[in-house]
C-alpha atoms as a PDB file:
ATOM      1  CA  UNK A   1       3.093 -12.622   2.652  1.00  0.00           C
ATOM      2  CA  UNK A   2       2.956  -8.930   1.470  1.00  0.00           C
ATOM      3  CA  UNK A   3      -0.462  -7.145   0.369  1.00  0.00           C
ATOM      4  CA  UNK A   4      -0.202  -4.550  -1.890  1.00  0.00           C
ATOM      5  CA  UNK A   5      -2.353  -1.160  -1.585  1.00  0.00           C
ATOM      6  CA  UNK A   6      -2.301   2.386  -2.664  1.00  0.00           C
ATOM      7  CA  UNK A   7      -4.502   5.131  -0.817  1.00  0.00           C
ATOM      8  CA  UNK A   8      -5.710   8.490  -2.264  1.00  0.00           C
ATOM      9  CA  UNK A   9      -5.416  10.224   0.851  1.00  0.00           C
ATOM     10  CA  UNK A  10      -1.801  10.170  -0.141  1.00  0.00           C
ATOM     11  CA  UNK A  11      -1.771  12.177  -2.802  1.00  0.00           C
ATOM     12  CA  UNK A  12      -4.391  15.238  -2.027  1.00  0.00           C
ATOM     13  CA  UNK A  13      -6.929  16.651  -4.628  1.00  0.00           C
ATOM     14  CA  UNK A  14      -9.112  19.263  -4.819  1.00  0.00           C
ATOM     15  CA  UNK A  15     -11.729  16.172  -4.064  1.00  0.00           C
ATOM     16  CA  UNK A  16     -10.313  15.267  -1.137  1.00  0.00           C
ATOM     17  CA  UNK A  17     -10.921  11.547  -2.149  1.00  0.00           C
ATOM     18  CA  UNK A  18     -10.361   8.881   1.029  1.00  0.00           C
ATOM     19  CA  UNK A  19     -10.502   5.511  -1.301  1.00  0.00           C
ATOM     20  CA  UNK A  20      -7.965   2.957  -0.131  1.00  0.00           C
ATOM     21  CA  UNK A  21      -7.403  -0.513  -2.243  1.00  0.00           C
ATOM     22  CA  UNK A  22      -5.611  -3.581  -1.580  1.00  0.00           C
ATOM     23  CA  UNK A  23      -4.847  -6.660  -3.173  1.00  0.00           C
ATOM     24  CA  UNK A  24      -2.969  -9.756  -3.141  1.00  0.00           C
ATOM     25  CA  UNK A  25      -1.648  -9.085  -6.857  1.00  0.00           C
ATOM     26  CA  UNK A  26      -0.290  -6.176  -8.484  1.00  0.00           C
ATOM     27  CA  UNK A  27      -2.280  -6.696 -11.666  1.00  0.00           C
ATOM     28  CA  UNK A  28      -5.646  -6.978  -9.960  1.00  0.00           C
ATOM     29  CA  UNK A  29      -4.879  -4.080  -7.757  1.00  0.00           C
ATOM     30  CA  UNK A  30      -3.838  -2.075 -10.878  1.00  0.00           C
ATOM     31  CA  UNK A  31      -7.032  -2.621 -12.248  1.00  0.00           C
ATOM     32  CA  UNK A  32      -9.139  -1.466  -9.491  1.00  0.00           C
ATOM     33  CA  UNK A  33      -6.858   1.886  -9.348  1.00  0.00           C
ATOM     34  CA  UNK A  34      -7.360   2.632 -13.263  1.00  0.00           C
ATOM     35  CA  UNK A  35     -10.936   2.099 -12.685  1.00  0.00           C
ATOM     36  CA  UNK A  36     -11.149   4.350  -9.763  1.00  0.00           C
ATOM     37  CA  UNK A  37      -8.467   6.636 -11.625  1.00  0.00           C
ATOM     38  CA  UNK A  38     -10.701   6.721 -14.353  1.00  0.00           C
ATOM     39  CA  UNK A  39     -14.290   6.777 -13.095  1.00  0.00           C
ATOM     40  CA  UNK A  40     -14.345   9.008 -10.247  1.00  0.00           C
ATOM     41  CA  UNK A  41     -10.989  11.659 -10.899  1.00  0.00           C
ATOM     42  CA  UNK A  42     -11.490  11.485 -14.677  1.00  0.00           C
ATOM     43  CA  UNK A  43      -8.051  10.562 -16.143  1.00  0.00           C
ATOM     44  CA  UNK A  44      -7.492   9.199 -19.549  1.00  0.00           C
ATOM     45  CA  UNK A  45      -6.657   4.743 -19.252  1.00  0.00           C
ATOM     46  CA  UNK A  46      -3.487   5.354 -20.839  1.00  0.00           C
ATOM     47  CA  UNK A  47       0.264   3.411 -20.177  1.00  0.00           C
ATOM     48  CA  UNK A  48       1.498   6.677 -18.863  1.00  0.00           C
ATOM     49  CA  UNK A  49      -1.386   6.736 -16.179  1.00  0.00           C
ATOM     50  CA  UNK A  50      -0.481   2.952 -15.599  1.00  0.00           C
ATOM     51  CA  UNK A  51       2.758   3.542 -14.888  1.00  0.00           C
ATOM     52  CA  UNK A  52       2.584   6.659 -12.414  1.00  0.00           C
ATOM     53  CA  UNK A  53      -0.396   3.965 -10.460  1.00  0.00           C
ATOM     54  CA  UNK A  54       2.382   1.542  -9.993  1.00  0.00           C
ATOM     55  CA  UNK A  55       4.926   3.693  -8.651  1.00  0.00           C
ATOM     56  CA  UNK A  56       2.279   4.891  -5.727  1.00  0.00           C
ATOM     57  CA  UNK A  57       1.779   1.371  -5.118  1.00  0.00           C
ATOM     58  CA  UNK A  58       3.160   0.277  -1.432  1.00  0.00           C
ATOM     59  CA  UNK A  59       3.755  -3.365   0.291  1.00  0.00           C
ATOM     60  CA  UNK A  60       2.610  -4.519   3.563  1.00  0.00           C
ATOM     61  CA  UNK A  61       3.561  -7.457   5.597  1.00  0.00           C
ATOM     62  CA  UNK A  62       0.602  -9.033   7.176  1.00  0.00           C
ATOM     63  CA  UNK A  63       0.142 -10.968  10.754  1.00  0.00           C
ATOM     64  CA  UNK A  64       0.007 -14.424  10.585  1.00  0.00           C
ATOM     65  CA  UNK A  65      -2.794 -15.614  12.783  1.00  0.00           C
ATOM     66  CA  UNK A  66      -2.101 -16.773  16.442  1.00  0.00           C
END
């Protein structure tokens, strides 16, 4: 099963921000990033914004338990 997750640290600002998010779903991770997008770096909800979150957004394959 993949996770999906995007990371700030990944893209630097002059805020140096260290948030990481992950989620099972695209939708409800996308949600979480325009929030954060939004509330803490002060961008504009807009399709465009959408868009550029989605394309930062990265897969990862996890364990199964033992």
């Amino acid at each position: 099963m993949a996770r999906k997750f995007i990371d700030c640290r990944e893209y630097p600002s002059e805020m140096n921000c260290t948030v990481s998010m992950s989620a099972d779903s695209e939708a409800e991770l996308l949600e979480a990033a325009v929030q954060h997008a939004v509330s803490v770096h002060g961008h504009t909800d807009t399709p465009e914004l959408r868009e550029a979150l989605r394309g930062m957004f990265r897969e990862v394959e996890l364990k199964k338990a033992a």
